[in-house]
Protein backbone atom coordinates (compact mmCIF):
# COMPACT_ATOMS: atom_id res chain seq x y z
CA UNK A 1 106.40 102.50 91.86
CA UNK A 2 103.75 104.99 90.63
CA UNK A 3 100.35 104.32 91.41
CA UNK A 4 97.35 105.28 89.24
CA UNK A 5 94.00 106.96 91.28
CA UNK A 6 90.87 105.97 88.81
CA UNK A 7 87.37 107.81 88.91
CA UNK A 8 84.13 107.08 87.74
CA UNK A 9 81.94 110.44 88.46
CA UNK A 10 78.33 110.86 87.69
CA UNK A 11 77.92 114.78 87.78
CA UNK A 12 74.28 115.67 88.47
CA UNK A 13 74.55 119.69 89.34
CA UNK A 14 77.50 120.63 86.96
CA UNK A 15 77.76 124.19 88.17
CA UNK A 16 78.26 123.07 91.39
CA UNK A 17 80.70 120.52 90.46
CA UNK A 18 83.39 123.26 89.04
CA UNK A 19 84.10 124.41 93.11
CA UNK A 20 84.89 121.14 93.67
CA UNK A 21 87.37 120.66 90.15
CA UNK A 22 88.70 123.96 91.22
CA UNK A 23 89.71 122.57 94.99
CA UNK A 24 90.69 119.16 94.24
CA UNK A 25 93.89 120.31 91.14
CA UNK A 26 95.48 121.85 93.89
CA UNK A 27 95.46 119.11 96.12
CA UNK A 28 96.30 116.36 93.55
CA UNK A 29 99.32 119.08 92.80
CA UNK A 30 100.61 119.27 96.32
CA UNK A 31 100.84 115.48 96.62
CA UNK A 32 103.07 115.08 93.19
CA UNK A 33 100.16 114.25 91.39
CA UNK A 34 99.08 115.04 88.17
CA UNK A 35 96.20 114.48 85.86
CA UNK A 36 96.43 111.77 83.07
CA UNK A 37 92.56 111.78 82.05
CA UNK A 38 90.60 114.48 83.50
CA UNK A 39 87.10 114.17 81.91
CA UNK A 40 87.79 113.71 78.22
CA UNK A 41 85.41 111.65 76.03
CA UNK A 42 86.93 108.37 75.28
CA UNK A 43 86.89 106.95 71.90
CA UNK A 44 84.89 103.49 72.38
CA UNK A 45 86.92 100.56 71.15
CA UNK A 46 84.77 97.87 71.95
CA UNK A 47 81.03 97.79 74.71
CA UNK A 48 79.32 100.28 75.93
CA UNK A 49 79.91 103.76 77.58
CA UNK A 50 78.61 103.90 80.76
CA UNK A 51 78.22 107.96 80.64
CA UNK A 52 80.06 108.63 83.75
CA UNK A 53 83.28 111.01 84.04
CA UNK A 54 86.81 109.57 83.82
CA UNK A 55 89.34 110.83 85.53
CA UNK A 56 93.03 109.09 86.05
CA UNK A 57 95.48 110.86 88.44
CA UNK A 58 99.21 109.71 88.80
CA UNK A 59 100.73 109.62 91.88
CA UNK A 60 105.17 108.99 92.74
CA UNK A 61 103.57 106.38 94.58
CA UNK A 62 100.99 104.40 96.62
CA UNK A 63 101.61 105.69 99.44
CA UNK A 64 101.41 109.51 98.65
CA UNK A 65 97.91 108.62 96.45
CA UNK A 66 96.85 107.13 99.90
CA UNK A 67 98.08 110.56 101.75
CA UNK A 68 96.28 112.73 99.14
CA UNK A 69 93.35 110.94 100.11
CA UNK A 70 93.13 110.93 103.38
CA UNK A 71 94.72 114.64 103.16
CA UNK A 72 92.43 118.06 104.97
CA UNK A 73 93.09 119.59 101.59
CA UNK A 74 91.69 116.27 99.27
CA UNK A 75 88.61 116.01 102.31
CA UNK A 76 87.44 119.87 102.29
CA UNK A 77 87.68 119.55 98.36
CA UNK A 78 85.60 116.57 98.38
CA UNK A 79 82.90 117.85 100.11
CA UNK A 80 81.94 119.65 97.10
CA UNK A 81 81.15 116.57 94.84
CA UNK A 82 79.36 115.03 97.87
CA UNK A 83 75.63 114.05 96.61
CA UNK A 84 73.64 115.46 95.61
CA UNK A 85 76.30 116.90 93.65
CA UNK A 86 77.90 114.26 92.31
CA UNK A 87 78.39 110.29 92.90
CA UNK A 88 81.92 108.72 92.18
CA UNK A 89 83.71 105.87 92.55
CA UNK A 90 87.64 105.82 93.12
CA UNK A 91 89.71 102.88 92.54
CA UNK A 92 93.10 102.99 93.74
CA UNK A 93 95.84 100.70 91.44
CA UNK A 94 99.90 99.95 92.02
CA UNK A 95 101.08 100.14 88.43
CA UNK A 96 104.37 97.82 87.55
């Protein structure tokens, strides 16, 4: 079953930020992954926008989301948005 990797980014340095955008496609890429949302500006349909970056990656599964994760590639990538670069959130869903 595909699984779906959800993030809610608040960029504070955005120049910065691009090094880590750059890093982390390829590693989302050598897991099967591929971007479904990757910071576009929603249309609001009904509350508020919270103002944070969206970005939904899909995965062949859970398991291989969970590898791209914990992956050397995802990690060195990652520690590029650490703060006070960025703070995110990641959600991680099974989709049916």
């Amino acid at each position: 079953m595909p699984a779906l990797v959800l993030a809610k980014v608040k960029v504070s340095d955005a120049e910065a930020y691009k090094e880590y955008a750059a890093r982390s496609g390829p590693a989302v890429q050598a897991f099967g992954g591929h971007f479904l949302v990757r910071g576009a500006t929603p249309e609001m349909l009904e509350g508020e926008d919270d103002g944070l970056r969206t970005v939904i990656v899909q995965f062949p599964d859970i398991e291989t989301a969970r590898a791209w994760y914990k992956s050397e590639q995802y990690t060195e990538a990652r520690g590029f948005r650490a703060p006070p670069v960025a703070d995110a959130t990641f959600y991680l869903f099974e989709t049916s």
